[in-house]
C-alpha atoms as a PDB file:
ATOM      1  CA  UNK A   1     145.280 144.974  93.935  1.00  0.00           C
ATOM      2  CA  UNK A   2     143.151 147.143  96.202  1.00  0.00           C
ATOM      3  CA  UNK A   3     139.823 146.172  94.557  1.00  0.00           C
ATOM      4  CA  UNK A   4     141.003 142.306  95.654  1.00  0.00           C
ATOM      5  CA  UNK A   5     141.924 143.249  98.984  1.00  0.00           C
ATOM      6  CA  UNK A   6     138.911 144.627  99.689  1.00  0.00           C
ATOM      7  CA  UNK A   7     136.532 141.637  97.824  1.00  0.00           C
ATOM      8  CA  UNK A   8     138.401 139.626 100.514  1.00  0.00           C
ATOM      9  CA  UNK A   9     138.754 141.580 103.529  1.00  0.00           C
ATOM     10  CA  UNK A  10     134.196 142.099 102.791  1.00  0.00           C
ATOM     11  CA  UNK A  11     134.191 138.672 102.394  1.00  0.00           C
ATOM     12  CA  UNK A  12     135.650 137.570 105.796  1.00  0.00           C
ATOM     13  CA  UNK A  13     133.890 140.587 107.822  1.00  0.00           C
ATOM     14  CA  UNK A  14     130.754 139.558 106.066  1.00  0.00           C
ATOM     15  CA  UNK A  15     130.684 136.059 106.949  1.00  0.00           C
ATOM     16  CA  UNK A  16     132.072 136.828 110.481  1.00  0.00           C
ATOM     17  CA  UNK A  17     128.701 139.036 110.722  1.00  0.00           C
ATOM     18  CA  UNK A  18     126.537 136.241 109.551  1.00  0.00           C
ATOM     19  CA  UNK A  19     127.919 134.384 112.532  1.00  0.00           C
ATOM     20  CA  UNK A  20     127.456 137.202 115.115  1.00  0.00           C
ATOM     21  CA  UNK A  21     124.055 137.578 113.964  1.00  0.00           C
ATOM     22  CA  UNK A  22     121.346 135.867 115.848  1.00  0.00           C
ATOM     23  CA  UNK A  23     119.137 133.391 113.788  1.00  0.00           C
ATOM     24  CA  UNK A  24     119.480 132.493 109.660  1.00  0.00           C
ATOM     25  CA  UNK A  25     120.500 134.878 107.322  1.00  0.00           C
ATOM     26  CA  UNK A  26     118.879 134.401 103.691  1.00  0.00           C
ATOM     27  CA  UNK A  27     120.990 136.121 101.250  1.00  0.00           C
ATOM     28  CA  UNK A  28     123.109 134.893  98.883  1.00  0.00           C
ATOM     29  CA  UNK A  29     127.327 134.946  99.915  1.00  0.00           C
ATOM     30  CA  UNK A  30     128.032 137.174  97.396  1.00  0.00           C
ATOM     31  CA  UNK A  31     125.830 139.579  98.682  1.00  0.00           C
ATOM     32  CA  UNK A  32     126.540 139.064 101.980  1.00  0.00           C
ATOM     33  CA  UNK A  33     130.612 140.222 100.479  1.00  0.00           C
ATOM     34  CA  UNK A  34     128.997 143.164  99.196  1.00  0.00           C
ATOM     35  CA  UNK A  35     127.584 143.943 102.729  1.00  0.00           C
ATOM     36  CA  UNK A  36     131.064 143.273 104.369  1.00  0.00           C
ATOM     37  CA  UNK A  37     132.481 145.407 101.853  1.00  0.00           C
ATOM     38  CA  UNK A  38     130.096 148.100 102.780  1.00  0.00           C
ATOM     39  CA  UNK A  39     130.255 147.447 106.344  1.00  0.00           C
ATOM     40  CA  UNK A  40     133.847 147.758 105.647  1.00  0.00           C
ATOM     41  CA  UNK A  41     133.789 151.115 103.931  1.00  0.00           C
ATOM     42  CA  UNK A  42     131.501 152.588 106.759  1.00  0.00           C
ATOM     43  CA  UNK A  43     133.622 151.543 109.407  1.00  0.00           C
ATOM     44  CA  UNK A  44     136.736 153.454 107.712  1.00  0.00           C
ATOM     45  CA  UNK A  45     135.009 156.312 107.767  1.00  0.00           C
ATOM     46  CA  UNK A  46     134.071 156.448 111.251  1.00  0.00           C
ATOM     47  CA  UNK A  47     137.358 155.257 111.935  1.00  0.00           C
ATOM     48  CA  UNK A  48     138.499 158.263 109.610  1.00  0.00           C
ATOM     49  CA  UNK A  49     135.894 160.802 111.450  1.00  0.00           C
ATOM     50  CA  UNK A  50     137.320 159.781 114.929  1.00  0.00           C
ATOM     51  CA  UNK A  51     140.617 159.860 114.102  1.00  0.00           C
ATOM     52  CA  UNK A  52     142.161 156.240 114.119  1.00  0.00           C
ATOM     53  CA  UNK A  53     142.326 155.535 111.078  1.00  0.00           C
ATOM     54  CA  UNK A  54     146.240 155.088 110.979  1.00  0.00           C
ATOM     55  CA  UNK A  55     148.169 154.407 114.077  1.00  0.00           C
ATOM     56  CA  UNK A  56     150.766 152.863 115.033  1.00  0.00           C
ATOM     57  CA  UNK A  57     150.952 148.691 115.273  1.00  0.00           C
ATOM     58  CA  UNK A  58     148.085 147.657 114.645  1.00  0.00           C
ATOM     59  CA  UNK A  59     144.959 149.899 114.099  1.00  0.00           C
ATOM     60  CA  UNK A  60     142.446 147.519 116.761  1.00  0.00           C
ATOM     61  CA  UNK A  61     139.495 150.168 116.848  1.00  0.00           C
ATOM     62  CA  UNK A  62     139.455 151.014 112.692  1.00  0.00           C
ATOM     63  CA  UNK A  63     139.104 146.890 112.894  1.00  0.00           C
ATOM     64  CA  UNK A  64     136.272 146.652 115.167  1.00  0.00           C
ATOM     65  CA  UNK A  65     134.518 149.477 113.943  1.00  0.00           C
ATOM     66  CA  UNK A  66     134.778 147.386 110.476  1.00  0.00           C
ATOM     67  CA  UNK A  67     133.044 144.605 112.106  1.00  0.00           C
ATOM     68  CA  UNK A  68     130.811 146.427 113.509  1.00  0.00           C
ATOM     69  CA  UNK A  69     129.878 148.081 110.633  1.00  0.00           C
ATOM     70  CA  UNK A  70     129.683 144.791 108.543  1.00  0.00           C
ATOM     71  CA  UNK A  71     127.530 143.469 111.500  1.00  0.00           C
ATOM     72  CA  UNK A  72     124.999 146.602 110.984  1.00  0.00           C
ATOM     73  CA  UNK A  73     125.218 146.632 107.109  1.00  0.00           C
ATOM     74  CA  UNK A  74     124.806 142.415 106.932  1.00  0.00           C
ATOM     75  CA  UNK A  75     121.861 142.810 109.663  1.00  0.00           C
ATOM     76  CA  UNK A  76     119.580 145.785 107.610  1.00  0.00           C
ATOM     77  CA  UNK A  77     120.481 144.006 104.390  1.00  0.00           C
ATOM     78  CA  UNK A  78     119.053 140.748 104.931  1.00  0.00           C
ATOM     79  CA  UNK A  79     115.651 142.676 106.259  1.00  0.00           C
ATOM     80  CA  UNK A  80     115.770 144.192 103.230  1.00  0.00           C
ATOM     81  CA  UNK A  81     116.414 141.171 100.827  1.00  0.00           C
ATOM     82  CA  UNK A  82     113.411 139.298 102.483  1.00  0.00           C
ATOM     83  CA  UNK A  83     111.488 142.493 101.947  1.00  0.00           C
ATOM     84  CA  UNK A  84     112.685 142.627  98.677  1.00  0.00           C
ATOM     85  CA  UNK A  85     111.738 138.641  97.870  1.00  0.00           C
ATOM     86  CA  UNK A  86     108.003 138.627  99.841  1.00  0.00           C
ATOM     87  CA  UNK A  87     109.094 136.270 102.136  1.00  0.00           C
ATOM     88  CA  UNK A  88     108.430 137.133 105.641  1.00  0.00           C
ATOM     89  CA  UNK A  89     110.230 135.652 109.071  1.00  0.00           C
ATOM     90  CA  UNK A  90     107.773 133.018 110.591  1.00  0.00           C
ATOM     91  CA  UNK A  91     108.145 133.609 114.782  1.00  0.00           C
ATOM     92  CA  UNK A  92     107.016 130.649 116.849  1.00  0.00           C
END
């Protein structure tokens, strides 16, 4: 049930990063769950590292630091799957 929890929970902080993200993002959604979930993962551990990972009510900094991660992870991975493709931003 864990594995689920977290397809979902990467799923919902990936597309909120897609949204805080300036401009298009080009990947695929279920990449762009796999980024949330590693966004996710990353921000647990800081979260861990800091020391609010588990507090009482309801843990408000783990949660951001998710996002934030997500936001990072969603951000570098979509430079990376353009990279990856050859296709290359066009600024005007």
């Amino acid at each position: 049930m864990s594995w689920l929890w977290a397809i979902i929970v990467g799923f919902v902080l990936g597309l909120i990063a897609r949204a805080i993200l300036p401009g298009k993002q080009h990947q695929p959604l279920w990449l762009t769950t796999v980024f949330g979930i590693i966004g996710g993962v990353l921000g647990n551990a800081v979260a861990t590292w800091i020391g609010v990972n588990d507090t009482k009510g309801i843990d408000w900094i783990r949660h951001l630091l998710q996002l934030a991660g997500a936001v990072a992870v969603v951000g570098v991975g979509d430079m990376l799957y353009l990279m990856m493709r050859g296709n290359r931003r066009q600024t005007t």
